[in-house]
C-alpha atoms as a PDB file:
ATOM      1  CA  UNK A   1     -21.995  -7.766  39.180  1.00  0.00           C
ATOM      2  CA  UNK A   2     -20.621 -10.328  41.804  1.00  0.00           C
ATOM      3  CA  UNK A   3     -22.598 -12.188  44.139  1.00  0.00           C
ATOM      4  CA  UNK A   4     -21.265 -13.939  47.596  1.00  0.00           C
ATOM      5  CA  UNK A   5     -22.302 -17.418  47.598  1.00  0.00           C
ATOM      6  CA  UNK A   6     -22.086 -18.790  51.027  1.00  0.00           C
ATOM      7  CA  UNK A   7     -22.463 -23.136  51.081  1.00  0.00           C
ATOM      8  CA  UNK A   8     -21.658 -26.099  53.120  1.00  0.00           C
ATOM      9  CA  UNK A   9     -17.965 -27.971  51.748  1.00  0.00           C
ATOM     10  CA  UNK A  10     -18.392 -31.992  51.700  1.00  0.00           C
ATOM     11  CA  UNK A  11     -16.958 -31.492  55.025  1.00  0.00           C
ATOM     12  CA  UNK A  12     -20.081 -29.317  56.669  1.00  0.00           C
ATOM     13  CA  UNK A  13     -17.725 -25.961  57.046  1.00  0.00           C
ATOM     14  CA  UNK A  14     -19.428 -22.984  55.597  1.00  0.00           C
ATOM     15  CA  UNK A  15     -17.150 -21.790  53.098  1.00  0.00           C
ATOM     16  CA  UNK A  16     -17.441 -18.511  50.982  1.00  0.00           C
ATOM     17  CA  UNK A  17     -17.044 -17.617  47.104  1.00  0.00           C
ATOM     18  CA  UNK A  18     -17.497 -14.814  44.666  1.00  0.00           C
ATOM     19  CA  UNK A  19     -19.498 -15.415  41.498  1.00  0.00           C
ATOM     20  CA  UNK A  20     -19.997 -13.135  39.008  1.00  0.00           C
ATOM     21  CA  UNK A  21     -23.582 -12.401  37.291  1.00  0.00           C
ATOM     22  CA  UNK A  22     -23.438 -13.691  33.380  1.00  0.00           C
ATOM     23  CA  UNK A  23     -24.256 -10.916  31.524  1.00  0.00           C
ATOM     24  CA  UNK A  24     -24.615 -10.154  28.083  1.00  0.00           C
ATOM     25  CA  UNK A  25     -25.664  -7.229  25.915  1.00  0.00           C
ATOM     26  CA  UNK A  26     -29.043  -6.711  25.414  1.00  0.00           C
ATOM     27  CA  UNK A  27     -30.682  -4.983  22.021  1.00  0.00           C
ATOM     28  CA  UNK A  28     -30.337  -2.146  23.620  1.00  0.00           C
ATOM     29  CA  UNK A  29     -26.596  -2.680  24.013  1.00  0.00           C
ATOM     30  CA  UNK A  30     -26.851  -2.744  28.008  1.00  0.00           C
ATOM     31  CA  UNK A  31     -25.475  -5.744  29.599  1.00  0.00           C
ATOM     32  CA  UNK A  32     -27.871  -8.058  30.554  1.00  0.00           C
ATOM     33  CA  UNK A  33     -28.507 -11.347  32.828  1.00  0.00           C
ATOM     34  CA  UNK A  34     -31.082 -13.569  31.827  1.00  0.00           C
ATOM     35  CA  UNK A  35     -34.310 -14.216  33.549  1.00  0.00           C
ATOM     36  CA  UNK A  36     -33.869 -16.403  36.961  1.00  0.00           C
ATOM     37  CA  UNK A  37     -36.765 -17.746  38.684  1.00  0.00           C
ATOM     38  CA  UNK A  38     -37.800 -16.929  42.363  1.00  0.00           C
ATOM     39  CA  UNK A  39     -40.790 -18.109  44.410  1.00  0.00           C
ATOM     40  CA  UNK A  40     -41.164 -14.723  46.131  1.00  0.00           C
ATOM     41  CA  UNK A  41     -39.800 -11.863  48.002  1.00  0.00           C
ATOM     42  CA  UNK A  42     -39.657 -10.846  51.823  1.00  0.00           C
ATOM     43  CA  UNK A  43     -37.926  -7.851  53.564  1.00  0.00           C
ATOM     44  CA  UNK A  44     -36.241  -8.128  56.680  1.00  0.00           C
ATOM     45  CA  UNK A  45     -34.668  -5.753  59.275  1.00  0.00           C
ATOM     46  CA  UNK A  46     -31.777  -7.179  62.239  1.00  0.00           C
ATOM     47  CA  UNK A  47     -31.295  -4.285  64.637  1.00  0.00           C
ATOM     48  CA  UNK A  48     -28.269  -2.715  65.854  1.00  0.00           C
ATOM     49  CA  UNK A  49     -25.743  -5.193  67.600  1.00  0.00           C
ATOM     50  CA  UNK A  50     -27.559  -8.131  66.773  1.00  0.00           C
ATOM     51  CA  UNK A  51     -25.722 -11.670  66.841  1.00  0.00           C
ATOM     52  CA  UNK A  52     -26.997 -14.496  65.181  1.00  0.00           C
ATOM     53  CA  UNK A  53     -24.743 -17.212  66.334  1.00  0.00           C
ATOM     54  CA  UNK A  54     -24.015 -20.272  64.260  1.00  0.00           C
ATOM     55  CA  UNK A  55     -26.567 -21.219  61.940  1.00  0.00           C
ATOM     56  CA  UNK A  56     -27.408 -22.349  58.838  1.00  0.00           C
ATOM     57  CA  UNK A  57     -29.458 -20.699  55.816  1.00  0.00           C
ATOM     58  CA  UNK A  58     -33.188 -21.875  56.004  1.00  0.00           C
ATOM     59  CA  UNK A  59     -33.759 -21.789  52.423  1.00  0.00           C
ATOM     60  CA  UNK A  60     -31.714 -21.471  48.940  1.00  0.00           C
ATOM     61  CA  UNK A  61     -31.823 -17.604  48.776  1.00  0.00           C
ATOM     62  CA  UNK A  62     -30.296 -14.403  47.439  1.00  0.00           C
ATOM     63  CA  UNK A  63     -29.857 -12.100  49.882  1.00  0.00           C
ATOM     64  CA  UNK A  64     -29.643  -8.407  48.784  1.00  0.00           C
ATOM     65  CA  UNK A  65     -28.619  -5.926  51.910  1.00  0.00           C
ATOM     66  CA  UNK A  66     -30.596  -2.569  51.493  1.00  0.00           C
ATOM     67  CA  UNK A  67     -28.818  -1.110  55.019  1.00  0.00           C
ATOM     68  CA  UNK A  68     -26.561  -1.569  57.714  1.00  0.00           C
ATOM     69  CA  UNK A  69     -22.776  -2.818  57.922  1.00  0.00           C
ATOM     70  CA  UNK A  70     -22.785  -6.620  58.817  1.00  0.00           C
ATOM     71  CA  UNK A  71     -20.065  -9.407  58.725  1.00  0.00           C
ATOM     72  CA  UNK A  72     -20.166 -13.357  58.290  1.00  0.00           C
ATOM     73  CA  UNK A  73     -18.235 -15.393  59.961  1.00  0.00           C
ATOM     74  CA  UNK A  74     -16.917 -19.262  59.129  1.00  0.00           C
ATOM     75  CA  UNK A  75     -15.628 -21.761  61.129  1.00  0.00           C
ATOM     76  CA  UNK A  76     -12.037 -20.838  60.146  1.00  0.00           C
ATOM     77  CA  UNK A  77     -12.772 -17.608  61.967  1.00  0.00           C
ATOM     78  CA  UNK A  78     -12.681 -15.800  59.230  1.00  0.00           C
ATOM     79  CA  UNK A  79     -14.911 -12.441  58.788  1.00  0.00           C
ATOM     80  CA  UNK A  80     -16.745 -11.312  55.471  1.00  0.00           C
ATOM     81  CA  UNK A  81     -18.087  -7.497  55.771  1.00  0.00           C
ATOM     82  CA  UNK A  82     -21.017  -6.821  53.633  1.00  0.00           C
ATOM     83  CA  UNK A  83     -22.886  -3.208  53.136  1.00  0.00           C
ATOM     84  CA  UNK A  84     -25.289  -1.702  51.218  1.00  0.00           C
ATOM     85  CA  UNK A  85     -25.484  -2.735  47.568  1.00  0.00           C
ATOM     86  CA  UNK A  86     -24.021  -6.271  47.895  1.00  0.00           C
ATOM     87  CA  UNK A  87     -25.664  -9.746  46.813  1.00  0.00           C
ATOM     88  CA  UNK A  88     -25.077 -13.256  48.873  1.00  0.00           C
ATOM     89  CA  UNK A  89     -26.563 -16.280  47.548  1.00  0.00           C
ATOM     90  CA  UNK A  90     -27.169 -18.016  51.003  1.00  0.00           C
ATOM     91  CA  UNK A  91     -27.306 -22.324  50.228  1.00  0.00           C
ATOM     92  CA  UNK A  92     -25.462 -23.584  53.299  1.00  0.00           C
ATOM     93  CA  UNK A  93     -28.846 -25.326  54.002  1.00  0.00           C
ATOM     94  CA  UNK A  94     -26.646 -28.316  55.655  1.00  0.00           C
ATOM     95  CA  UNK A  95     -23.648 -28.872  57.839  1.00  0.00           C
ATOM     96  CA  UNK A  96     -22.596 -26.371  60.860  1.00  0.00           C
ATOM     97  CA  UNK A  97     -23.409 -23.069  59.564  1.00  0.00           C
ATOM     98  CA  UNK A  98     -22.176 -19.572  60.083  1.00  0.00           C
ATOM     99  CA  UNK A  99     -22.124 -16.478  61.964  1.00  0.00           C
ATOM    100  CA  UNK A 100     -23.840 -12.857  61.589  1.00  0.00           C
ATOM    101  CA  UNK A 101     -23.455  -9.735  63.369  1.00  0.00           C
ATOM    102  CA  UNK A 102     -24.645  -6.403  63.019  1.00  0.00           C
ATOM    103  CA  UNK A 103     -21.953  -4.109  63.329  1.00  0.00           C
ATOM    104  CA  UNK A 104     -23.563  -0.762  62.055  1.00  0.00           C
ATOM    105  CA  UNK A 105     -27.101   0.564  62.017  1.00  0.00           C
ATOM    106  CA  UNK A 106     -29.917  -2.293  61.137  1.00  0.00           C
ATOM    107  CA  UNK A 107     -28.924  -4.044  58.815  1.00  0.00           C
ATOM    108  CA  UNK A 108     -32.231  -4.232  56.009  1.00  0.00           C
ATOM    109  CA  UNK A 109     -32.215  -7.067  53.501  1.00  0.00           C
ATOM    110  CA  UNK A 110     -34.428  -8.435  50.614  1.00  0.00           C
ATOM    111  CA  UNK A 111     -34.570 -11.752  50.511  1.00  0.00           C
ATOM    112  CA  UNK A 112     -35.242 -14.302  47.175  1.00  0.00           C
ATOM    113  CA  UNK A 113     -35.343 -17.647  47.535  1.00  0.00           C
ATOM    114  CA  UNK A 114     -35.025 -19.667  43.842  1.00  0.00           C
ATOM    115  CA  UNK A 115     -36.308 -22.722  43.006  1.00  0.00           C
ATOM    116  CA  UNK A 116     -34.636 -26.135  43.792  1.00  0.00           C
ATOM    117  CA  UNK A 117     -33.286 -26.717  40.001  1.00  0.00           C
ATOM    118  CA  UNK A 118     -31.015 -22.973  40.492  1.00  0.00           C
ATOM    119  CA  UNK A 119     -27.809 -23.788  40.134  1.00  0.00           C
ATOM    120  CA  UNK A 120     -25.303 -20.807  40.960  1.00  0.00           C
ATOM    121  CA  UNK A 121     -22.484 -22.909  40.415  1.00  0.00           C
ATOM    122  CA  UNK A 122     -22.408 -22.574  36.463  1.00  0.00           C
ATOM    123  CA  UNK A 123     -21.528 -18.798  37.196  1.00  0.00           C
ATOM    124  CA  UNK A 124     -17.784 -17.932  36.120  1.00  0.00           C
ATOM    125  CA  UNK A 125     -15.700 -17.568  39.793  1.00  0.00           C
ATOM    126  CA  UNK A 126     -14.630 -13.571  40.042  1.00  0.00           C
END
């Protein structure tokens, strides 16, 4: 499983990377993450042709998209598309922020925000 982390560089840009899950087998065989901690969970809907223009994340958050076609966009200009069944760990929390836009239908997402000590960073890059 990879998840889209979205942060602020040391020079404010939002930048994007993939992560991948760490997963190991279970006792069951099936591959497993471990437990994370969250402090709760909210849905959200953006309707059709919405534009959220530059902003940042309010809150250290996965961000799992249950509907709609929607991109990100970075400083550079350059788009990210994102559909049903992905995972973005929002934690550009500082510096200038980022675009969204609804491109198809709402776009539905669940959001998780984690606890300040989460540290996505010790996930392998994909």
């Amino acid at each position: 499983m990879i998840v889209t982390r979205i942060y602020a560089a040391p020079d404010g840009k939002a930048c994007i990377e993939r992560r991948e899950v760490p997963m190991a087998p279970d006792a069951s065989g099936r591959a497993t993450s471990p437990d994370f901690a969250a402090l709760r969970l909210f849905f959200r809907d953006t309707p059709p042709a919405h534009v959220h223009q530059k902003h940042r994340a309010p809150q250290r958050q996965f961000i799992f998209v249950t509907s709609g076609i929607g991109e990100i966009e970075l400083a550079d200009g350059t788009r990210h598309r994102f559909a049903p069944g992905d995972v973005l760990f929002a934690e550009d929390t500082t510096g200038e922020g980022h675009v969204t836009r609804t491109l198809e239908g709402t776009r539905g997402f669940a959001h998780v925000p984690v606890p300040a000590g989460f540290d996505i960073t010790r996930w392998p890059l994909a």
